[in-house]
Every structure is written in C-alpha cells, then in structure tokens.
Protein backbone atom coordinates (compact mmCIF):
# COMPACT_ATOMS: atom_id res chain seq x y z
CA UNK A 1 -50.17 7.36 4.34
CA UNK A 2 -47.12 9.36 4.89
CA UNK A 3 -46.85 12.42 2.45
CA UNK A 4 -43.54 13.58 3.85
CA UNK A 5 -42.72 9.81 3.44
CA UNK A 6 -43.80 9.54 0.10
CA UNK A 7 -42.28 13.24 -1.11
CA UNK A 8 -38.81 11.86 0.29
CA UNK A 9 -39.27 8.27 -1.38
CA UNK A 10 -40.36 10.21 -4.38
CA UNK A 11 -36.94 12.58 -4.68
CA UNK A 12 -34.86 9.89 -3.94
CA UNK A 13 -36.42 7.50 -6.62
CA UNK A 14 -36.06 11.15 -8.65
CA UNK A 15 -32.35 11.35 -8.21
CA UNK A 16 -31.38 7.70 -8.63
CA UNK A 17 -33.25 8.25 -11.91
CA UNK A 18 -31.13 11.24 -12.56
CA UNK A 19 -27.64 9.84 -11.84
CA UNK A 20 -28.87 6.66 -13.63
CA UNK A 21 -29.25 8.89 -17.02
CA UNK A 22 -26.07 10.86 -16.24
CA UNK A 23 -24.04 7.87 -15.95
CA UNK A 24 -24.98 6.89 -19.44
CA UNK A 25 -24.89 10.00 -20.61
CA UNK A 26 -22.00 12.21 -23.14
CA UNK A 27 -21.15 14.44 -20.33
CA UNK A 28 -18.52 13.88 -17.11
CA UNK A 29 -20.55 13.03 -14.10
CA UNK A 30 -19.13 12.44 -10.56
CA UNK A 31 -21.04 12.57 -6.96
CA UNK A 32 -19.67 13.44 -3.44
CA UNK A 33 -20.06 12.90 -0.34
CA UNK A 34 -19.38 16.23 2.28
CA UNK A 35 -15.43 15.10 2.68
CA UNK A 36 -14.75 14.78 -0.83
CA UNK A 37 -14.92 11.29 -0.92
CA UNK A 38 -15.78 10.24 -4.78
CA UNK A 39 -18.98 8.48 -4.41
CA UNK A 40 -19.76 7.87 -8.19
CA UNK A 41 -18.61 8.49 -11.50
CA UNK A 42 -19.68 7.45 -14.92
CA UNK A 43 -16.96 6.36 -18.01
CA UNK A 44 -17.06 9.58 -19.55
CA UNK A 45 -15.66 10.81 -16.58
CA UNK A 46 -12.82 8.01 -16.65
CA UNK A 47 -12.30 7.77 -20.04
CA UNK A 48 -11.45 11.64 -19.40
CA UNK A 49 -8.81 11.20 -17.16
CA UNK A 50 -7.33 7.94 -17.83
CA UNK A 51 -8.39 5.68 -14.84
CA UNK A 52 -10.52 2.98 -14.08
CA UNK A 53 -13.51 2.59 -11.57
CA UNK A 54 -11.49 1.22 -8.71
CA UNK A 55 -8.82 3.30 -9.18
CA UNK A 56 -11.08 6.11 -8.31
CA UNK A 57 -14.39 5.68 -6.47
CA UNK A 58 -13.55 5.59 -2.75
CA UNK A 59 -10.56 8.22 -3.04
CA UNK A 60 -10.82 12.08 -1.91
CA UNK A 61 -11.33 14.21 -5.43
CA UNK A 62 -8.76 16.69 -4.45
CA UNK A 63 -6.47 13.86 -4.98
CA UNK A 64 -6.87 14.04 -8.97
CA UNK A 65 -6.54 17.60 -8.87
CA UNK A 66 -3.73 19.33 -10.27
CA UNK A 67 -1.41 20.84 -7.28
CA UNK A 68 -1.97 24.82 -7.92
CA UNK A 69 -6.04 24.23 -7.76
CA UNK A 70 -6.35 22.24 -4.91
CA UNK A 71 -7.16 25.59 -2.58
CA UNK A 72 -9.49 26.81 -5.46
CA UNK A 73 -11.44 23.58 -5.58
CA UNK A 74 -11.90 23.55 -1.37
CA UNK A 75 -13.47 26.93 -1.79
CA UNK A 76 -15.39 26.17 -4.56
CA UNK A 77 -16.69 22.89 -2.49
CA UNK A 78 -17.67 24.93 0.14
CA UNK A 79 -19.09 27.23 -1.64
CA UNK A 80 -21.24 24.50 -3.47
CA UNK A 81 -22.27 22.89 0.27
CA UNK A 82 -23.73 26.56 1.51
CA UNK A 83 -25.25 27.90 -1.80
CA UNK A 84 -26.39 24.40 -3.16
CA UNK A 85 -25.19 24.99 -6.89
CA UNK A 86 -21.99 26.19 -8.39
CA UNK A 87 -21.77 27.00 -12.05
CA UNK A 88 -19.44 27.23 -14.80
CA UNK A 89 -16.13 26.83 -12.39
CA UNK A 90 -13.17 26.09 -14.10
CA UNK A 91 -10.10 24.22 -12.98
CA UNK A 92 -7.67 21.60 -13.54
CA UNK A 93 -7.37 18.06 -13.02
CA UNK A 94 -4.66 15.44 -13.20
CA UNK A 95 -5.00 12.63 -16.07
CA UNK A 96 -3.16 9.81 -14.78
CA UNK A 97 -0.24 10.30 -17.43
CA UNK A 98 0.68 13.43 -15.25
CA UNK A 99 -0.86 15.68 -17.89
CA UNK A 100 -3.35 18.56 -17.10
CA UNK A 101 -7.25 18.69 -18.15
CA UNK A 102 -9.00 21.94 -17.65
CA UNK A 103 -12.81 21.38 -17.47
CA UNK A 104 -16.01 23.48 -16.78
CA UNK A 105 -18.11 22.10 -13.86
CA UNK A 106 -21.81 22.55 -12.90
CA UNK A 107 -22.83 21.45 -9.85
CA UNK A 108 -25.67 20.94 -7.74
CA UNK A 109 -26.80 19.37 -4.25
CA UNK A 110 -28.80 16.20 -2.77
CA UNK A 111 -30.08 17.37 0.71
CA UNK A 112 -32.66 15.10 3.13
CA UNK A 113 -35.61 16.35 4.34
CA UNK A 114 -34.14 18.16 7.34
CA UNK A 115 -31.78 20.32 4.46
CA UNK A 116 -28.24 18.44 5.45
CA UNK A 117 -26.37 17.24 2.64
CA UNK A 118 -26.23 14.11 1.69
CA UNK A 119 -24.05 14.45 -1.67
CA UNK A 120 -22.76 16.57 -5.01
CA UNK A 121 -23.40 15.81 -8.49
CA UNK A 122 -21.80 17.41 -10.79
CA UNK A 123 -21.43 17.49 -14.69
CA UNK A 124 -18.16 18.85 -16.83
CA UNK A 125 -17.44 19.38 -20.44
CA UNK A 126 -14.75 20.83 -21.78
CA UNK A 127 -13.55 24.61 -22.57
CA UNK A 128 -15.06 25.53 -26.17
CA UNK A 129 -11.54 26.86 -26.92
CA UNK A 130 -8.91 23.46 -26.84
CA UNK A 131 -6.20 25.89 -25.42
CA UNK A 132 -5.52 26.52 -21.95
CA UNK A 133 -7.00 30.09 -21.01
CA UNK A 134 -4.98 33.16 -19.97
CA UNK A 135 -6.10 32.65 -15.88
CA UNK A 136 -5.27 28.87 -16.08
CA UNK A 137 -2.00 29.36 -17.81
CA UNK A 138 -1.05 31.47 -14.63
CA UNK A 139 -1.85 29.02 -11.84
CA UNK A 140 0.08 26.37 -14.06
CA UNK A 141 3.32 28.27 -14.23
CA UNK A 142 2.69 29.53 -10.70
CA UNK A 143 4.61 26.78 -8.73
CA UNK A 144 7.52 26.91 -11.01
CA UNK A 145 7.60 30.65 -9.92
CA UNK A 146 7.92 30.57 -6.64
CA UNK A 147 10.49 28.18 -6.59
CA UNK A 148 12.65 30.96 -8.27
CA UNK A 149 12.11 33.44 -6.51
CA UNK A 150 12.55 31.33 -3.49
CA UNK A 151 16.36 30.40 -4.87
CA UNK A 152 16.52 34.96 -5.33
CA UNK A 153 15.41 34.90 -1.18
CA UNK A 154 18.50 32.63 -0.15
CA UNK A 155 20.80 34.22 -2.51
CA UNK A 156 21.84 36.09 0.32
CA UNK A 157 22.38 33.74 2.95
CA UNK A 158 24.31 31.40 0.40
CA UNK A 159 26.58 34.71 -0.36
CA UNK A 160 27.69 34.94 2.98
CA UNK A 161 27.99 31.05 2.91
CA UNK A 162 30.57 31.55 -0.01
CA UNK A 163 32.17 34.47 1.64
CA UNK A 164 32.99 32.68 4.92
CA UNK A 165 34.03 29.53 2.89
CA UNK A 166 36.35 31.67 0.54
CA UNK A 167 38.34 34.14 3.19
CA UNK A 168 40.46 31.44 4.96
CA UNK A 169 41.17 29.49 1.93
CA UNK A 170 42.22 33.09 -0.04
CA UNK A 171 44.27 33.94 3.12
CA UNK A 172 46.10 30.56 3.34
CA UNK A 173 46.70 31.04 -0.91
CA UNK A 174 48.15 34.16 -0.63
CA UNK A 175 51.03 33.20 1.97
CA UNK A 176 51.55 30.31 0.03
CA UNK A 177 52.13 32.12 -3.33
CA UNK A 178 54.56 34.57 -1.17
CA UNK A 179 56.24 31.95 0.65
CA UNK A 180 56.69 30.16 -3.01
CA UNK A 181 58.04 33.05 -4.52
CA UNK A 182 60.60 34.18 -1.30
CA UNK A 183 61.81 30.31 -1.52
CA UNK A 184 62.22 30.84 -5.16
CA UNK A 185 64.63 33.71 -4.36
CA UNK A 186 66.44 31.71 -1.69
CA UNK A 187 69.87 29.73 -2.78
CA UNK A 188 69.17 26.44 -1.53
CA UNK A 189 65.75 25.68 -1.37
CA UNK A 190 64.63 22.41 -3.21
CA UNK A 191 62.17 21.96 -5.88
CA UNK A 192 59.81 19.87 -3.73
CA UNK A 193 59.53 22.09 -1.64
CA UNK A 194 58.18 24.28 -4.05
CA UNK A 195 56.47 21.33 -5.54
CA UNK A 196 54.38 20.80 -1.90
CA UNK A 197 53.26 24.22 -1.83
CA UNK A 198 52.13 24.58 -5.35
CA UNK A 199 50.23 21.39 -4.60
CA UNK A 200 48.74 22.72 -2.00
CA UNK A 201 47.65 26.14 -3.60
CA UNK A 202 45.88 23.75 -6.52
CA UNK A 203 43.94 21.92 -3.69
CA UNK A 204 42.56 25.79 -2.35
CA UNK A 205 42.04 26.76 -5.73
CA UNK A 206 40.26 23.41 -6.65
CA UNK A 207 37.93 23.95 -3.43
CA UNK A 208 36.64 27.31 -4.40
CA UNK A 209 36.01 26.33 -7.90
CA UNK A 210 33.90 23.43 -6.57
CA UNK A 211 32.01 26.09 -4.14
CA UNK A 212 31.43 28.33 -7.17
CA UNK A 213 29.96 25.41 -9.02
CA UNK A 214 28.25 24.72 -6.41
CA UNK A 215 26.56 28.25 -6.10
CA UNK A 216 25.99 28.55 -10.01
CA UNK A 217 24.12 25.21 -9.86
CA UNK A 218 22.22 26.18 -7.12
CA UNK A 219 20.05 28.64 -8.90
CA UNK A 220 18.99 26.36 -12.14
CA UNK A 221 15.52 25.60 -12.51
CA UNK A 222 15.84 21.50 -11.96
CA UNK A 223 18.61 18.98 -11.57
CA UNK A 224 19.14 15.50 -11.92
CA UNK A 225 18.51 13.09 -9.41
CA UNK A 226 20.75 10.63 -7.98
CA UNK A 227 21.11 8.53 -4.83
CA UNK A 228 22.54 10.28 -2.13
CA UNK A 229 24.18 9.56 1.52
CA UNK A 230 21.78 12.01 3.54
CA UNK A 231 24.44 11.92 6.23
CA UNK A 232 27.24 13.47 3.82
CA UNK A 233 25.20 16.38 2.11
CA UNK A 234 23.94 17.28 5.88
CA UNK A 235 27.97 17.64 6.77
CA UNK A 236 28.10 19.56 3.49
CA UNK A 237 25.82 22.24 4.38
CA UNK A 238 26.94 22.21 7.93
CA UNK A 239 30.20 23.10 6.55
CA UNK A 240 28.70 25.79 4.51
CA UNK A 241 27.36 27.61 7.55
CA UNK A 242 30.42 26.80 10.25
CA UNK A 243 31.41 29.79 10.70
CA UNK A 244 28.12 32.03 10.70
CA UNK A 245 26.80 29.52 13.52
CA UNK A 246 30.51 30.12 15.20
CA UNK A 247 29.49 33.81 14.77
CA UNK A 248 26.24 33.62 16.11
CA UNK A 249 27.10 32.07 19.48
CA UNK A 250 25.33 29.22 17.87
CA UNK A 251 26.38 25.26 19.70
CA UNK A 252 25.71 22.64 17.43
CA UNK A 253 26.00 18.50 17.79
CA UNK A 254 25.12 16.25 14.82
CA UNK A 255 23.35 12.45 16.03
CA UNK A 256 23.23 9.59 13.68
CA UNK A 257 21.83 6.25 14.65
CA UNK A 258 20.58 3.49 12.97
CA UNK A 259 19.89 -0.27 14.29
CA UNK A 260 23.53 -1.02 13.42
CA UNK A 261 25.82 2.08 15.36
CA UNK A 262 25.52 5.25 17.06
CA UNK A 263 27.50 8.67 16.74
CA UNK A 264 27.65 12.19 17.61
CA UNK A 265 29.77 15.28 17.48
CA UNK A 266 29.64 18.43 18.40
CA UNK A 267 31.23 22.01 17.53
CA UNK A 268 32.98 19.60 14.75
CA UNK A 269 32.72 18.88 11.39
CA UNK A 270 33.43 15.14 11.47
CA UNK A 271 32.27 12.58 9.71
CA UNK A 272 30.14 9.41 11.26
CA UNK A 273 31.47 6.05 10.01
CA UNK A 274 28.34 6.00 8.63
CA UNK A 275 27.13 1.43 8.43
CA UNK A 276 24.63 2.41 6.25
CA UNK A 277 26.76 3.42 3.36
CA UNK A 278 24.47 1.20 1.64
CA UNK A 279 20.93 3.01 1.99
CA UNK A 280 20.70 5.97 -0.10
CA UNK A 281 17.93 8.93 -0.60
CA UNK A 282 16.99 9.40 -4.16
CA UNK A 283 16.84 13.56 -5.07
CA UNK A 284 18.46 16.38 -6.59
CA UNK A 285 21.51 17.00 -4.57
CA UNK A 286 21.22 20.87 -5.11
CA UNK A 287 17.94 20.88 -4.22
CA UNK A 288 17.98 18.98 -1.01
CA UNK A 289 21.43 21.40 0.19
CA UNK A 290 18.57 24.40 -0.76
CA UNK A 291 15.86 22.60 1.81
CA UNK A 292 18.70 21.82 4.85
CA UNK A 293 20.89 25.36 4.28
CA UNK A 294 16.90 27.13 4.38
CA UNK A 295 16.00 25.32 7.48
CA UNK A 296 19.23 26.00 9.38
CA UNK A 297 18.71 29.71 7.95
CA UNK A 298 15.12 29.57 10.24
CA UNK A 299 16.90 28.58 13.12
CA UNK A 300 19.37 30.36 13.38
CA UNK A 301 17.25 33.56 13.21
CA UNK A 302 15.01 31.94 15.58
CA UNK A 303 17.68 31.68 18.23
CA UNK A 304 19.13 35.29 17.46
CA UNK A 305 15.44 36.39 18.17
CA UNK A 306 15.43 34.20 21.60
CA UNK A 307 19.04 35.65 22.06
CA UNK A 308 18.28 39.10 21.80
CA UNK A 309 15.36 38.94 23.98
CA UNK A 310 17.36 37.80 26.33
CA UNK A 311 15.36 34.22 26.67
CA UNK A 312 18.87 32.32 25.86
CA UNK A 313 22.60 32.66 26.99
CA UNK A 314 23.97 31.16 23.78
CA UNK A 315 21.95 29.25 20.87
CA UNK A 316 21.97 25.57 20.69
CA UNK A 317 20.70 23.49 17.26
CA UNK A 318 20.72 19.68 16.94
CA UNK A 319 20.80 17.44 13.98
CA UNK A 320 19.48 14.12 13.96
CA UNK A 321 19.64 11.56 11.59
CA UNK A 322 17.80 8.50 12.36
CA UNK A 323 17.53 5.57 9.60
CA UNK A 324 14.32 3.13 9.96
CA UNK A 325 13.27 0.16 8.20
CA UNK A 326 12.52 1.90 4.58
CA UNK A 327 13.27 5.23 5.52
CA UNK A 328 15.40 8.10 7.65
CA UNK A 329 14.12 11.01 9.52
CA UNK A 330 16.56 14.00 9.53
CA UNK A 331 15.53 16.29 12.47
CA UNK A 332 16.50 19.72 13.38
CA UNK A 333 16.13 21.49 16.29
CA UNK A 334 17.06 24.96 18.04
CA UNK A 335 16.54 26.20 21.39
CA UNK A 336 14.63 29.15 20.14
CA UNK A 337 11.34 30.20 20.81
CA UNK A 338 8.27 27.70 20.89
CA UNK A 339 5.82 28.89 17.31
CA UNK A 340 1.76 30.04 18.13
CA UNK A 341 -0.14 27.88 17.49
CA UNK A 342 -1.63 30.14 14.77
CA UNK A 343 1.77 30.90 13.09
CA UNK A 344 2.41 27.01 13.50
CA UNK A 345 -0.81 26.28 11.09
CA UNK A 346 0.46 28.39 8.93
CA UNK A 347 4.73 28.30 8.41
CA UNK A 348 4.08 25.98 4.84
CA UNK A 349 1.73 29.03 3.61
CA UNK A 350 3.19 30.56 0.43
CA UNK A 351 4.43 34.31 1.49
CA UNK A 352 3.97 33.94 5.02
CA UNK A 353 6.79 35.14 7.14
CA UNK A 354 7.54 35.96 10.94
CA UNK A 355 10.53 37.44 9.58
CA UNK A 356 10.62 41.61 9.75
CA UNK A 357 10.13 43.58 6.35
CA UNK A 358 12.60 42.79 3.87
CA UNK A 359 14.59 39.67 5.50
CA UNK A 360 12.39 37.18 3.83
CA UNK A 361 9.51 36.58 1.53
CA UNK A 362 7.88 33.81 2.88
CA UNK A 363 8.70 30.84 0.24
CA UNK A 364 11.09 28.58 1.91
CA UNK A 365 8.89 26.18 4.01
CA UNK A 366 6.51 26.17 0.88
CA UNK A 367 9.31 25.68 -1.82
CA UNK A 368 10.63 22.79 0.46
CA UNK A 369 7.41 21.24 1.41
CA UNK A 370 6.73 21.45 -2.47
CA UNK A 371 10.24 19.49 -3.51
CA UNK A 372 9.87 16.95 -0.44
CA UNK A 373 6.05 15.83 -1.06
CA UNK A 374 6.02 16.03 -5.11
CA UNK A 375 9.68 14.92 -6.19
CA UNK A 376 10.85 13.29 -3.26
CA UNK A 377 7.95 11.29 -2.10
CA UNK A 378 8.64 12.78 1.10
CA UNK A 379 6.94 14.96 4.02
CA UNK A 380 8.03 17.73 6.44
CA UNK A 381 6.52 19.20 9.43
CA UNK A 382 7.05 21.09 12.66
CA UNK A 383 6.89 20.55 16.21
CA UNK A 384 6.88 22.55 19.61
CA UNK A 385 8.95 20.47 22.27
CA UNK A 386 10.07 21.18 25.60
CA UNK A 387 13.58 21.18 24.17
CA UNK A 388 12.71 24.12 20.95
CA UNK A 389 11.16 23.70 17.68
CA UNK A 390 11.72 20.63 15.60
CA UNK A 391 11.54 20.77 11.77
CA UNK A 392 11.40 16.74 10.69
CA UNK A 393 12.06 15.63 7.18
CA UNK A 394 10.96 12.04 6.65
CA UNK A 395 12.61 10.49 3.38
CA UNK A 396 12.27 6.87 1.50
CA UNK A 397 15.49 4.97 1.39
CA UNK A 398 16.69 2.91 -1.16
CA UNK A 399 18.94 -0.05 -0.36
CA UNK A 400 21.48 -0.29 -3.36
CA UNK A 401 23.45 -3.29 -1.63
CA UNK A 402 20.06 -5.31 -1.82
CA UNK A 403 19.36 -4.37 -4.91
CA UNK A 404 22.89 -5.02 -6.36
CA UNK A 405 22.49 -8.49 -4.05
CA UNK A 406 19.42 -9.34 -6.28
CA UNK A 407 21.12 -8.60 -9.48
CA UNK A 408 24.14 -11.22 -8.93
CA UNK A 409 21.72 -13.16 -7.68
CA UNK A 410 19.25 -13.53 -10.80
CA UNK A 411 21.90 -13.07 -13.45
C-alpha cells in the first residue's frame, strides 16, 4: 500500500466529486487550466452568458471578457496561481449579445502532489445590487474616453494640416477676386471671362468648406461605416500632410500592387489606376484618415529625431499598399531610428510615449489598435527592418463586384 498513492487518488476522487456537485449546482462554475484555457463549465454558467458548451469549452476565458478588464482579469489569474484562492473579485464579462455582465468570483486551486497546478475552479453570483457599481461604471466608459482625448492630442497636427491646405488656396482666391474686380473696371473685357474666374473662386471656396467638414467631423464620437477604396483615403491624407513632409525634408513614394498591376510615385500626389476598384475596406472613413494622419504624425517625428541627431541627410517614408486574396496590407515605413526592444513591447500601451513632455499623450497607437481590432476586424503592429520601422495595418476586403455578380445572378 501506497499512502501518498492513496491520499492523491483520494483528492482527486474528492474534487471530481466537487465539480460534479458544482456543475449541478445554482451557482456559475468554470475550471482552468494555467493558460486560460476553459476546461469546464456548468449551464448556469452558459445560461449566464448566452452560449452553448461548444461554443465555449476549449477557448481562452479572456476571450469572453469585456475589453477594459482583460488586464484586471490576467492579474487577478496570477494572483489566483501564486496565492491559491482569490475572493470576491469583480469584473465584467461579455454575453454573446455584446452586452456586459458584472459578476463576483471566488476562486480556488487544484495542485498535484508536488504543489504545481493543475487547474482553477471557480464559482460567481451576481452583485446583490442589479446596477452596475461606481468602479465598474468607470472601466466601462473608460475606452470611450480615451478615444477623445486621443482626437484633443491630434487636434494640433490636423490644425497645421488645415493651415497648409488653406494658405495657397486663400492666396490664389484673393488674386482672383482682384483680378475679377480690375477686369470689371476694364472697357472691354467679356463676361466669360469673368464667368471663368468666378468659377474658379467657387471651386477654392468649395475645397475649404469640404476641409472644414472634414475637420468638424473628425472630432465626433462615431461615424458611419461605409466601403472604402483604401488607396484613395491614403492619397487623401497624404495630401493633408504635403507640405509639412515638403517642410520637413521628408521624401516620400507611395507602392500599390496587387496580382493584377503595379504602381508607384514619388514626391507626387497621383493617383494609381487603381484594378481593384472593385475590393473595398468596410470602416468609418473619419476614423481610418485619424489612424493613417496619426501614424504619418510618428514618423515624421521619428525622422526629425534621426535628422537632428545627425543619423540621416534627409527623411525618407514609404507607403505600401498591397491587396491579397481577402485582404490588403497598408505599410508604412520611415528611415528613422530602429525602436528598443522594450519601447517596441510597449508602443500599443495606453499613455505611453517616447515623445518629450507635452508633444503627446500616449493614445494614438492604443486608440488605433482599439478601432482596427474591435470595429474593423483588423490588426496592426510594428517592425524593426534594416530599411526603418514599419507600422503594418492588415484589413478584410470586401469584393462588391462579386457580390453584385451574385445578385444578378440569383435574381
């Protein structure tokens, strides 16, 4: 006879007993394992949250957590591992409507004979009171906070956007209002004359108003989505920032390829040919002109930094659009400095910021890693290359011409 044997066949016929009576119990239950990985859950659990046994045994927990709590629950998980019982920690999960559940959670730990864990079980209940407490409410409305005050950090750079865009076109209106008005004054000169240059001075004015719209827009809380040519809003914002790059001693060229053409520019502002007129990105336009203006804002400050140091001559930045198979990768690049790797694990942090005091908060990787990943079914990351630091946006296409193809087709 064994008695360690027996003591270990003993607990574990203990604990199967014990999840056994949990699972048919009035309480949430759910076990486990030491990655997260949801070993087992009973149907109060489900009938909680709104799914069904497949849809959840097998998948990491953090994964039905709501977004602001997955850095709370981590800590709490590891704080569960090393202490071997948590109590009475409150958080937020995700039914699968979208809707959030706030639960209490006691916890404890299955260890082997040797003390490693094995797995969690845990129990929740709801909060006595139905409504959301005062600490909860915060972390809820926190994401929807720092995407303002991210928009109040690139007010500035989208100023001086509007300012550059506005001083040619206010120069050109002006001599064309004079010019009008000595023609006017002149024996002899036609009406279409006139005419043309009136026409003209509608077109300027038209173009600011669309750039004011543009800025006013730019700072609501959400806007509609719609399908958009990625290749057109990256000219946009290009635009937007010609002359600060021009400024800067900035080169840039723009790439787009796709299995059908190539093209590049560069110091130029035209337009690819684009053959995939077709394959659109579905977003807010606003809000993906806030991600692209905020990542050429990085670079450029990264070359000026690499400038200054005297590391680089002049600055160089490439964009790259490449369309795959369901999606498109939109790449930027600049011939700055390569990032730590510490800083590098760190540039989607909320607040972080190599930037000195009181150029930057720290929210525009995180605001646009936010948009990308939850609305846009997206991801972003960044690399060091030989060539400078790449920031990589990968996107899902949608193919309208199929999808208008199948509609004749089936009607």
């Amino acid at each position: 006879m064994n008695p360690k044997q027996d003591s270990t066949d003993l607990l574990r016929t203990e604990n199967t007993a014990l999840r056994e009576l949990i699972r048919r119990s009035s309480i949430g239950y759910h076990s486990i394992d030491d990655s997260g990985i949801i070993l087992d859950i009973n149907q109060v659990w489900l009938d909680t949250l709104g799914y069904s046994q497949d849809e959840v045994v097998g998948r990491w927990f953090g994964d039905f957590i709501h977004e602001t709590y997955l850095e709370k629950f981590k800590a709490g998980f590891s704080r569960l591992k090393e202490k071997g019982i948590i109590e009475n920690f409150t958080f937020v999960l995700k039914h699968k409507d979208g809707s959030p559940v706030e639960l209490v959670f006691n916890g404890t730990v299955e260890r082997d004979e040797n003390r490693r864990f094995i797995r969690s079980h845990s129990a929740f209940h709801r909060p006595e009171s139905a409504r959301m407490s005062a600490e909860n409410r915060i972390y809820m409305n926190l994401e929807e906070k720092i995407l303002s005050k991210s928009r109040l950090e690139l007010m500035g750079d989208m100023l001086c956007a509007v300012a550059h865009q506005w001083r040619q076109p206010l120069n050109a209106l002006a001599l064309l209002v004079q010019d009008t008005q000595e023609m006017a004054d002149l024996a002899g000169i036609g009406a279409g004359e006139i005419k043309d240059n009136t026409v003209l001075s509608m077109e300027l004015i038209m173009k600011m108003s669309s750039t004011i719209d543009d800025f006013r827009s730019f700072f609501s809380n959400r806007h509609d989505e719609e399908h958009i040519q990625i290749t057109d809003l990256l000219m946009e914002c290009i635009s937007l920032v010609f002359s600060q790059l021009q400024q800067s001693g900035i080169d840039f060229s723009v790439i787009c390829e796709c299995e059908k053409d190539y093209f590049s520019c560069r110091n130029e502002l035209t337009r690819p040919d684009c053959k995939q007129t077709g394959r659109y990105v579905l977003c807010s336009r606003m809000e993906m002109k806030q991600i692209i203006l905020n990542i050429i804002s990085n670079a450029r400050s990264a070359i000026i930094s690499s400038i200054e140091k005297g590391l680089k001559n002049r600055g160089e930045m490439e964009f790259h659009v490449k369309f795959l198979n369901d999606s498109v990768v939109l790449s930027v690049r600049n011939n700055g400095e390569q990032i730590k790797d510490d800083v590098l694990s760190r540039m989607f942090e909320p607040y972080f910021t190599t930037r000195d005091e009181g150029e930057g908060i720290g929210l525009g990787l995180f605001v646009s890693k936010t948009i990308i990943e939850k609305y846009m079914k997206g991801s972003i990351d960044i690399l060091n290359t030989d060539a400078g630091v790449i920031v990589r946006i990968v996107l899902p296409v949608h193919n309208m011409e199929t999808q208008t193809d199948n509609i004749i087709t089936n009607s």
